[in-house]
C-alpha atoms as a PDB file:
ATOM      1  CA  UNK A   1      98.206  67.775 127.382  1.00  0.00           C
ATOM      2  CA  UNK A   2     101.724  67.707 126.688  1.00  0.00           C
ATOM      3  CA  UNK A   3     103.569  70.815 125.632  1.00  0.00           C
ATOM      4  CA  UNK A   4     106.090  71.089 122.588  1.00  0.00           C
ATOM      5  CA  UNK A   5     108.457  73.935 123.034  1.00  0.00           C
ATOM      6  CA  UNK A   6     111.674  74.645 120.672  1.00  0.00           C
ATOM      7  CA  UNK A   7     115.128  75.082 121.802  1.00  0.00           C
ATOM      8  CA  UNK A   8     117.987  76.458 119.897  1.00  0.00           C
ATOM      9  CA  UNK A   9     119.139  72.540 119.507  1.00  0.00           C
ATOM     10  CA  UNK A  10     116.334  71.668 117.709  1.00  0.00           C
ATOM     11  CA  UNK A  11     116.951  71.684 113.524  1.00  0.00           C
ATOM     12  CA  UNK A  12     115.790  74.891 111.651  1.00  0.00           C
ATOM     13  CA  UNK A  13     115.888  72.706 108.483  1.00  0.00           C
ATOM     14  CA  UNK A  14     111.815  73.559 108.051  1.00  0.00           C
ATOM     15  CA  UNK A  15     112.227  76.980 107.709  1.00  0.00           C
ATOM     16  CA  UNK A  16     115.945  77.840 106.956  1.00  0.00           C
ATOM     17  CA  UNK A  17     114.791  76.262 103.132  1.00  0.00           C
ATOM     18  CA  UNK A  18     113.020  78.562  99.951  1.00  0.00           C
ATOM     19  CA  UNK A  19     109.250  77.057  99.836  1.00  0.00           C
ATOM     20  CA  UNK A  20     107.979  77.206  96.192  1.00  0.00           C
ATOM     21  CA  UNK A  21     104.496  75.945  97.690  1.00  0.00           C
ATOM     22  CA  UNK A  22     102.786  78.001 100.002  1.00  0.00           C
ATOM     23  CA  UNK A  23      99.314  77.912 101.611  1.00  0.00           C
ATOM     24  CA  UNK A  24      97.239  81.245 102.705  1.00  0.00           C
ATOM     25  CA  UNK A  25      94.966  80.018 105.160  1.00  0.00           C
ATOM     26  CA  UNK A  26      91.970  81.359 106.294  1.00  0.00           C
ATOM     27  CA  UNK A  27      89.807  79.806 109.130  1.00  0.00           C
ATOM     28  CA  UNK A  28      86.507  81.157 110.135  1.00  0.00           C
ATOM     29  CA  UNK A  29      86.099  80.862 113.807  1.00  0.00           C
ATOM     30  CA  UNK A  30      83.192  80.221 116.615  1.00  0.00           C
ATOM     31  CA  UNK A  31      82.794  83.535 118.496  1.00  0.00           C
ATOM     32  CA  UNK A  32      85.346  84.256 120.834  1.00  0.00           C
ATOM     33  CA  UNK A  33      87.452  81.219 119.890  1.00  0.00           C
ATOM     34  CA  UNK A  34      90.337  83.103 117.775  1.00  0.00           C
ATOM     35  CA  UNK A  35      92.582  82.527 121.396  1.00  0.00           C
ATOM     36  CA  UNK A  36      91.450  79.208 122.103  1.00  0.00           C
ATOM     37  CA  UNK A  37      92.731  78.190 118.729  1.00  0.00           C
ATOM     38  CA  UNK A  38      96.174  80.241 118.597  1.00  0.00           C
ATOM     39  CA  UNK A  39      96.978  78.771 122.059  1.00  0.00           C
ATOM     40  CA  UNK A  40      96.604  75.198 120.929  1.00  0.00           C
ATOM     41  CA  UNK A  41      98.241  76.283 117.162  1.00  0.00           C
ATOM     42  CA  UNK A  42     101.341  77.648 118.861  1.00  0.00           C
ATOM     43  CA  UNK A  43     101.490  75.241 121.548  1.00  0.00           C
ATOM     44  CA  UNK A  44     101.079  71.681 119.859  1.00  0.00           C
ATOM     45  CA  UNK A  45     101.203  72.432 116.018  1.00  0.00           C
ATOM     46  CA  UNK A  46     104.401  73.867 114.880  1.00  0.00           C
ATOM     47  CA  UNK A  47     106.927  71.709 115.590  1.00  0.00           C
ATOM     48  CA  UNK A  48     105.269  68.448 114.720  1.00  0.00           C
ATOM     49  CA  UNK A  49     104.261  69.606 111.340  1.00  0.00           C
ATOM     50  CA  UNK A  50     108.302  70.893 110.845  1.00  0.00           C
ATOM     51  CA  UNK A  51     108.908  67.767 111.882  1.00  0.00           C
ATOM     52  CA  UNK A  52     107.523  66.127 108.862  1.00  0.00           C
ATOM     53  CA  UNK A  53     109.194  68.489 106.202  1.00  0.00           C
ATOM     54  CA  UNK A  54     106.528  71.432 106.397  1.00  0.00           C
ATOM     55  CA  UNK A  55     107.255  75.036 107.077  1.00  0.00           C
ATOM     56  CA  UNK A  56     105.248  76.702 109.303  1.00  0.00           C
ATOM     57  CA  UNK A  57     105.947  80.456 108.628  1.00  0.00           C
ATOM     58  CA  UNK A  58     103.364  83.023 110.311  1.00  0.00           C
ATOM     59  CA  UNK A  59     100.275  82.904 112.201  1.00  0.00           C
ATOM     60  CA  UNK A  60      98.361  85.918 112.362  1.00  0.00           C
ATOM     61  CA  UNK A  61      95.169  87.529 113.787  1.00  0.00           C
ATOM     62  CA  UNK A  62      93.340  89.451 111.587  1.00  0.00           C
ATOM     63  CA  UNK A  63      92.966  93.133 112.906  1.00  0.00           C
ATOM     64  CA  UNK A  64      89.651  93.488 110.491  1.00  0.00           C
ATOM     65  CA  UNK A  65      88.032  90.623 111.707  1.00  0.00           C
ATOM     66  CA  UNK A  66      87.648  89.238 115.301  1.00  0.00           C
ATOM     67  CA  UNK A  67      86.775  85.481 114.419  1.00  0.00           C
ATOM     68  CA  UNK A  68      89.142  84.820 111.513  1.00  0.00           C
ATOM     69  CA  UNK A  69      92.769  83.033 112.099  1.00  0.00           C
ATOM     70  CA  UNK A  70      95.035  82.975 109.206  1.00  0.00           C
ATOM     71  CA  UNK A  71      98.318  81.407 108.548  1.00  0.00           C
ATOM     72  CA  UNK A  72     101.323  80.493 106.232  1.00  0.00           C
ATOM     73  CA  UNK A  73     102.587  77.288 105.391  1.00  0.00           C
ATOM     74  CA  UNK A  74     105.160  76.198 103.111  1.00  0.00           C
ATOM     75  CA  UNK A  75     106.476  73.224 101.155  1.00  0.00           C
ATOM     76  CA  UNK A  76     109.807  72.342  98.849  1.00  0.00           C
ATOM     77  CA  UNK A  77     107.227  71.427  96.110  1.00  0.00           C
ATOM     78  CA  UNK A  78     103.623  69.428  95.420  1.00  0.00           C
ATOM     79  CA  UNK A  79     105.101  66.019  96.278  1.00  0.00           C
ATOM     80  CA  UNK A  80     106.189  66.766  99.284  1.00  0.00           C
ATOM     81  CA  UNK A  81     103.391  68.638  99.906  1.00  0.00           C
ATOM     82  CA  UNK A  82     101.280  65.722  99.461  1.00  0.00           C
ATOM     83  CA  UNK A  83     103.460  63.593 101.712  1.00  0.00           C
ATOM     84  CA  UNK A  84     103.768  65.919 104.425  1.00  0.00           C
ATOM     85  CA  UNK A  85     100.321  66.522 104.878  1.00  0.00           C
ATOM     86  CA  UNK A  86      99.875  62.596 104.603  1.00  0.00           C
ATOM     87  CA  UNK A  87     101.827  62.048 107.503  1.00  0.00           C
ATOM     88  CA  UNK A  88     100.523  65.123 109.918  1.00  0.00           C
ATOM     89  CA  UNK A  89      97.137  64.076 109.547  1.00  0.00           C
ATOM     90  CA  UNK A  90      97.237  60.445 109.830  1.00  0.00           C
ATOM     91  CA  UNK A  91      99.808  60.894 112.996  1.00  0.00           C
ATOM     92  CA  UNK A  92      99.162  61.061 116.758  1.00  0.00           C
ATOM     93  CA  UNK A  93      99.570  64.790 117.103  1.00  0.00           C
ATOM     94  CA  UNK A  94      96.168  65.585 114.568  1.00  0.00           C
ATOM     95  CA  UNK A  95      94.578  62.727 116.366  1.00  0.00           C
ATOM     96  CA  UNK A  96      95.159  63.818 119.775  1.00  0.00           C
ATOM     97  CA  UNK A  97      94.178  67.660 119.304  1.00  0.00           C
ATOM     98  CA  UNK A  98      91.911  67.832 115.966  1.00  0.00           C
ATOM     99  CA  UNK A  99      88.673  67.400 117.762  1.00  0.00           C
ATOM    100  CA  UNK A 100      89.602  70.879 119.918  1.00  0.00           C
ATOM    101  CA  UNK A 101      91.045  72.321 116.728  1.00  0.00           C
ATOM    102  CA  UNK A 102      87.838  71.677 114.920  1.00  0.00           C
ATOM    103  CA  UNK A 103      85.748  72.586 117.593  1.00  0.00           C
ATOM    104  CA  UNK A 104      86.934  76.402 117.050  1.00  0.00           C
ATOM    105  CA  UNK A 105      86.058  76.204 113.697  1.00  0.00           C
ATOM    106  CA  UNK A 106      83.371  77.069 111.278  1.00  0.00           C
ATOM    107  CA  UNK A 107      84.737  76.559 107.979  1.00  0.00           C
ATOM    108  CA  UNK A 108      88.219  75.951 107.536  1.00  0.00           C
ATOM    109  CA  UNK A 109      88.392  76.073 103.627  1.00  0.00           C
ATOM    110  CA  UNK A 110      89.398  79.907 102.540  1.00  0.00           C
ATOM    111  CA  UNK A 111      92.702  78.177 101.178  1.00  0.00           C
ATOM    112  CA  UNK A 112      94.710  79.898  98.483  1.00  0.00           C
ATOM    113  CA  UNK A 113      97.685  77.222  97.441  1.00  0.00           C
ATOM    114  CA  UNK A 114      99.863  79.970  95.717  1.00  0.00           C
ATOM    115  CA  UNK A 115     103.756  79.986  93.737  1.00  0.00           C
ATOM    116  CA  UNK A 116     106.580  82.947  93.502  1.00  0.00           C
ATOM    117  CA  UNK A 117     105.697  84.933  90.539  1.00  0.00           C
ATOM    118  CA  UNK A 118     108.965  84.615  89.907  1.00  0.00           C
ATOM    119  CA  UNK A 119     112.173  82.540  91.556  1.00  0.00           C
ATOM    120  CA  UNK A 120     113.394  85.465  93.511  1.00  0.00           C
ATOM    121  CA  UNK A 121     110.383  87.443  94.962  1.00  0.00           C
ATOM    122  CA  UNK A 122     108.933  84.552  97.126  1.00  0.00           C
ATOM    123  CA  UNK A 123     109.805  84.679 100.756  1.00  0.00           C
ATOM    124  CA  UNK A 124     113.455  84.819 101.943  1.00  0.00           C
ATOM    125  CA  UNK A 125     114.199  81.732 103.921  1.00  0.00           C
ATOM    126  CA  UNK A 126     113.107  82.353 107.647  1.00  0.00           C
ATOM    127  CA  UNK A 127     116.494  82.007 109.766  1.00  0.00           C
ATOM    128  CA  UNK A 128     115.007  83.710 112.916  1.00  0.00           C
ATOM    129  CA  UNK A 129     114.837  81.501 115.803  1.00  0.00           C
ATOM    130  CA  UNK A 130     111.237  80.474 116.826  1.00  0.00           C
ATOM    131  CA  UNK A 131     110.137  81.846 120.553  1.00  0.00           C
ATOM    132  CA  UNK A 132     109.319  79.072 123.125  1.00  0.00           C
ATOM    133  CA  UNK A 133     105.622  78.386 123.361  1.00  0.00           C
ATOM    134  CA  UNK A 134     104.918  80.653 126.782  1.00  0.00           C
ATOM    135  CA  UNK A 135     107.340  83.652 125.254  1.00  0.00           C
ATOM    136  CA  UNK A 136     106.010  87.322 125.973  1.00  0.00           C
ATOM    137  CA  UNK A 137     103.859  87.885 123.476  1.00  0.00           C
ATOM    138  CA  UNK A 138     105.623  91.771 122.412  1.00  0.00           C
ATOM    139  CA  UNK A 139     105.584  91.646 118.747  1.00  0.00           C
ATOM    140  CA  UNK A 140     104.053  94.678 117.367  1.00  0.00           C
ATOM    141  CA  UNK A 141     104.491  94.258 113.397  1.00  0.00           C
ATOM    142  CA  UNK A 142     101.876  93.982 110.819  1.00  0.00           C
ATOM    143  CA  UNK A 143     101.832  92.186 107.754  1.00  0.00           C
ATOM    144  CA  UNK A 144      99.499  93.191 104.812  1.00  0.00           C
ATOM    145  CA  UNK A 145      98.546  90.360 102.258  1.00  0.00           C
ATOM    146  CA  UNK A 146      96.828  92.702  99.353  1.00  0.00           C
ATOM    147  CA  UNK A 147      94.976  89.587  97.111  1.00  0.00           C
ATOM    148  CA  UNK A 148      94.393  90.855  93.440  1.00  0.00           C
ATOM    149  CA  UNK A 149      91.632  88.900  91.485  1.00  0.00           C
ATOM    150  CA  UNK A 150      92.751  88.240  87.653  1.00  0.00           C
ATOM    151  CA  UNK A 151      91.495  86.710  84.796  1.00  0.00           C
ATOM    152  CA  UNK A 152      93.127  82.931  83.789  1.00  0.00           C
ATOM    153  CA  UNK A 153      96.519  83.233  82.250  1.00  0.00           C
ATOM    154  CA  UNK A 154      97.082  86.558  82.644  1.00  0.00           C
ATOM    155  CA  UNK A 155      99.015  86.094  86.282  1.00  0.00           C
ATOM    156  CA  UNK A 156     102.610  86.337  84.495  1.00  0.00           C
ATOM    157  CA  UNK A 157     101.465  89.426  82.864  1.00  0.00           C
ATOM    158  CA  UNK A 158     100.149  90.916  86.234  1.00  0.00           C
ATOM    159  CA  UNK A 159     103.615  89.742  88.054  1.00  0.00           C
ATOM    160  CA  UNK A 160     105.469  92.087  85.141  1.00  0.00           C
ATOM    161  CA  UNK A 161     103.311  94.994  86.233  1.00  0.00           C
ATOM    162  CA  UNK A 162     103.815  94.600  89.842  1.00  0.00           C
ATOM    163  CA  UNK A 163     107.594  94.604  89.128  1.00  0.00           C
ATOM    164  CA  UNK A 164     107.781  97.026  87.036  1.00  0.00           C
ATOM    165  CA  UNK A 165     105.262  99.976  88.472  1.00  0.00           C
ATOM    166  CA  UNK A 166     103.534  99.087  91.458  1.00  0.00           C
ATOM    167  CA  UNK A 167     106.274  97.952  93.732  1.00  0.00           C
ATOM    168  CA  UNK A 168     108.775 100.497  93.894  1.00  0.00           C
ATOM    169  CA  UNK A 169     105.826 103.006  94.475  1.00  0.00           C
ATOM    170  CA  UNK A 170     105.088 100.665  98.153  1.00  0.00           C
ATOM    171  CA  UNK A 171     109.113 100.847  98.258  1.00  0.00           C
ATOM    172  CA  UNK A 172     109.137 104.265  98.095  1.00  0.00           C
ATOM    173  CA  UNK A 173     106.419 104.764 100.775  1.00  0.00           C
ATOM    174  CA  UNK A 174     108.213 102.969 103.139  1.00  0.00           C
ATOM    175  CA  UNK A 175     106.850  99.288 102.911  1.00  0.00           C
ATOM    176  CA  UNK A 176     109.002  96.436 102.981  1.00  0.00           C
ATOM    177  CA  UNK A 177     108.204  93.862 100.333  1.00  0.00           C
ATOM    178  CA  UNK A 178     108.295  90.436 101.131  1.00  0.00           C
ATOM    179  CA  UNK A 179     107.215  88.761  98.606  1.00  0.00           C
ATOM    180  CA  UNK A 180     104.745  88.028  95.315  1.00  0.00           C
ATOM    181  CA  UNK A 181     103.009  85.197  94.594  1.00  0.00           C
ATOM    182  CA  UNK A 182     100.773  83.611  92.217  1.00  0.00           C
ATOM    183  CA  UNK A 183      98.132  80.736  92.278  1.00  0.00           C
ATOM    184  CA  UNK A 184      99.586  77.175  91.777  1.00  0.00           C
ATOM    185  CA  UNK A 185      97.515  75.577  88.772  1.00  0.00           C
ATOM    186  CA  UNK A 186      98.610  72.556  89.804  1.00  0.00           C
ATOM    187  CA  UNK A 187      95.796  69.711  90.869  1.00  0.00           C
ATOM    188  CA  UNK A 188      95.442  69.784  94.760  1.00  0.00           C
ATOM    189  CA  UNK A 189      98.024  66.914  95.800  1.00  0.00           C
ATOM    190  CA  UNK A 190      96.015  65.963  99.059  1.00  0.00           C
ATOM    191  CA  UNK A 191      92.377  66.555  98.490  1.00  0.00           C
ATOM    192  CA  UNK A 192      91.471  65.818 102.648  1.00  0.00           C
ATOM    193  CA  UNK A 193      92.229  69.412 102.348  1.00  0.00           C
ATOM    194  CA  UNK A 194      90.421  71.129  99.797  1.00  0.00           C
ATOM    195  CA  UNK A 195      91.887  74.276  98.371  1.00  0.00           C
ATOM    196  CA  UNK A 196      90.110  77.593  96.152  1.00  0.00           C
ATOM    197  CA  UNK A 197      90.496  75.896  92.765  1.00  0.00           C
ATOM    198  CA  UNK A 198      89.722  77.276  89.464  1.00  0.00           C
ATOM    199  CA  UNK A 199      90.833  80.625  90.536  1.00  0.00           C
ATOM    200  CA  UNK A 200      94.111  82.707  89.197  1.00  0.00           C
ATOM    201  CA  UNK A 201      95.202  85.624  92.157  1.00  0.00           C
ATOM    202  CA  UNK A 202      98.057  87.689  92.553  1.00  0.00           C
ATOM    203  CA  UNK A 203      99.380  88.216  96.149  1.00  0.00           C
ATOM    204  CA  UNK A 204     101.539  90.434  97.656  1.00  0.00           C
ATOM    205  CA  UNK A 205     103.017  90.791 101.355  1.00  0.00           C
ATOM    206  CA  UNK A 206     104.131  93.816 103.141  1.00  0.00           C
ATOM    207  CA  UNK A 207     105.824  94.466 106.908  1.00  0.00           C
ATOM    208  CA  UNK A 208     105.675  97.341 108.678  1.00  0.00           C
ATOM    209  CA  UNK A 209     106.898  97.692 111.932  1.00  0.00           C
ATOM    210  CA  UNK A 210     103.924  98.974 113.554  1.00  0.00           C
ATOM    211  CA  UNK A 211     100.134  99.941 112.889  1.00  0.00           C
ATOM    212  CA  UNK A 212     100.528 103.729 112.700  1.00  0.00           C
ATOM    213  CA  UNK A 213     103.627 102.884 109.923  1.00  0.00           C
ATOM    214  CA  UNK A 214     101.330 101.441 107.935  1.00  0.00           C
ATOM    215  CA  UNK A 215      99.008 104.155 107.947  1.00  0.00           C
ATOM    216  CA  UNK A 216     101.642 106.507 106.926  1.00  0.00           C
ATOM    217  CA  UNK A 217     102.462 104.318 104.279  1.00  0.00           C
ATOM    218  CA  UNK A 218      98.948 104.507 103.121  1.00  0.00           C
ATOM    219  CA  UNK A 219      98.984 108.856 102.901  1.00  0.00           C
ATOM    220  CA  UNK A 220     102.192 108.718 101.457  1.00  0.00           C
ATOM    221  CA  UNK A 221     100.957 106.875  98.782  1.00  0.00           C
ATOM    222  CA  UNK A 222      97.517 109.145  98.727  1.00  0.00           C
ATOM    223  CA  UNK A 223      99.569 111.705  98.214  1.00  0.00           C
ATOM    224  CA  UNK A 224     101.324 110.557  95.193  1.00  0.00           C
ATOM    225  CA  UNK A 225      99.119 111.687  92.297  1.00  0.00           C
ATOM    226  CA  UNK A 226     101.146 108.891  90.528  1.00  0.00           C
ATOM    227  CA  UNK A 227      99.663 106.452  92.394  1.00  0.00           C
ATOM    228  CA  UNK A 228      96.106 107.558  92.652  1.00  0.00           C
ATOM    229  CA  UNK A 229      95.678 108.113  88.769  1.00  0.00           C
ATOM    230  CA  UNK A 230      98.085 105.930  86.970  1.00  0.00           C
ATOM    231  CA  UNK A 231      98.853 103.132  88.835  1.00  0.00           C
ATOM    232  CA  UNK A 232      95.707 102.265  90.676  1.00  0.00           C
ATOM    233  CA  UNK A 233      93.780 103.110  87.536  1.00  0.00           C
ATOM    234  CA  UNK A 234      95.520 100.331  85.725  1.00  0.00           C
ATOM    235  CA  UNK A 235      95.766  97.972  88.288  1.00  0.00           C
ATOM    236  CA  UNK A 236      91.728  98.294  88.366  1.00  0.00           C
ATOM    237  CA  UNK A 237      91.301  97.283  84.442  1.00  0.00           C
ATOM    238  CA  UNK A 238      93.802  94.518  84.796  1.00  0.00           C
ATOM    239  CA  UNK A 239      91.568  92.759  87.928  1.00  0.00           C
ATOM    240  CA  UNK A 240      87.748  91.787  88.033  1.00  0.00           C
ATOM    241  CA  UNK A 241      87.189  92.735  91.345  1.00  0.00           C
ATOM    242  CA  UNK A 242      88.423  94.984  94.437  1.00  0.00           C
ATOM    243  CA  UNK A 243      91.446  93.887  96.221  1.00  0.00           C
ATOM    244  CA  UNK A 244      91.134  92.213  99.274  1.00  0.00           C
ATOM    245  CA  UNK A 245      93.852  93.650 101.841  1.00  0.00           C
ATOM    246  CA  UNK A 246      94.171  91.392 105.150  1.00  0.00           C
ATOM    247  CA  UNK A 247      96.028  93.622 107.716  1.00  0.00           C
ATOM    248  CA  UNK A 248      97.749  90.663 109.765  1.00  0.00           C
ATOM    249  CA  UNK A 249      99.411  90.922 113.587  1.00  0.00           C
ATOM    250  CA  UNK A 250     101.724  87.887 114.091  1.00  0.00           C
ATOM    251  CA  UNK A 251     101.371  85.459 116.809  1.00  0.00           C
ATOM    252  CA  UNK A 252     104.140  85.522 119.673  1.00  0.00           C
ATOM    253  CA  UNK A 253     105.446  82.606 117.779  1.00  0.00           C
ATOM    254  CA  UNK A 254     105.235  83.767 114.300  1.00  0.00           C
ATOM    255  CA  UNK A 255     108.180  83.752 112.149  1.00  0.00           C
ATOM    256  CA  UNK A 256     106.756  86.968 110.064  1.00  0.00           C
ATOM    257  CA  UNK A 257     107.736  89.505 109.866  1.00  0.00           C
END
């Protein structure tokens, strides 16, 4: 099996760009495949979908969950989206590996296709320069994707809240904020790859630079009377359901956080 590795020649074009598509990804895994999966990911997957427009910008395990792989990816917009995705998955590299891709899988269709809430709080373009496939694996950051649950048409609404309230309370315990996003109403451009339709979520991402920093960011914020009566209070009569927080550790190859 050939390996793909990056060199600082290579174009950063992919990933140097602002995507105003992004996919949340969420594959549910064969026991004791999550490995099997990120080696072949990070080995034989990046590049060749960069290559074709795409932005491939984190791969995570999920502390929380053992058999569950998640990942970003990012597009310039829903056209290109659709003819990215066109040529990755009719192309030799899909062909050659998708049988051992899919044989880690059980269900590979947890996909959230999601929008900045507003131009400036998506994700900053990703200038850091990709490891080599075979790089020490020494990152110790977490990411925290915290997936709110809204009724339809009430996402701008929610975004205004977040600004306003809920953010600089995480700023203030110590989080860094990467970015908010919303779900993309728009039809799924390339339905090979179905996507959670009919469904309106707000999403935010965190970094912290370590597991127990997150945890302190979580008493800070406990102890912030604030924040357990006023702002959580409202945030729970302005969603249907609990949050879902995915605490994320990136892949030696990751380009988050």
């Amino acid at each position: 099996m050939t390996s793909i590795t990056m060199d600082k020649s290579m174009p950063q074009a992919a990933h140097d760009r602002t995507n105003s598509i992004i996919e949340l990804r969420r594959y549910r895994l064969r026991p004791e495949a999550r490995e099997t999966l990120i080696d072949l990911f990070d080995r034989e997957f990046v590049e060749p979908q960069e290559a074709q427009g795409m932005s491939v910008m984190g791969q995570f395990r999920d502390l929380d969950d053992p058999n569950s792989f998640v990942w970003l990816r990012g597009f310039r917009d829903m056209p290109s989206r659709a003819a990215a995705l066109n040529s990755f998955y009719t192309g030799p590299v899909w062909a050659a590996h998708r049988d051992q891709a899919n044989g880690t899988m059980i269900n590979s269709d947890n996909v959230l296709l999601l929008r900045p809430a507003s131009p400036d709080v998506g994700f900053a373009p990703l200038r850091t320069m990709r490891p080599a496939f075979g790089a020490a694996d020494v990152r110790h950051g977490l990411v925290v994707a915290t997936i709110c649950y809204l009724a339809p048409r009430t996402d701008d609404e929610f975004a205004g809240f977040f600004e306003a309230v809920v953010k600089p309370h995480l700023q203030q315990a110590s989080a860094t904020v990467l970015a908010a996003l919303v779900t993309e109403q728009s039809p799924n451009t390339f339905p090979r790859l179905p996507v959670r339709e009919g469904e309106t979520v707000f999403v935010w991402f965190c970094a912290f630079p370590s597991l127990a920093a997150y945890e302190t960011h979580l008493a800070e914020l406990a102890q912030s009377e604030t924040w357990t009566t006023e702002v959580v209070s409202e945030m729970e009569q302005r969603t249907w359901r609990q949050n879902e927080v995915l605490r994320l550790t990136p892949t030696a190859r990751s380009l988050l956080p």
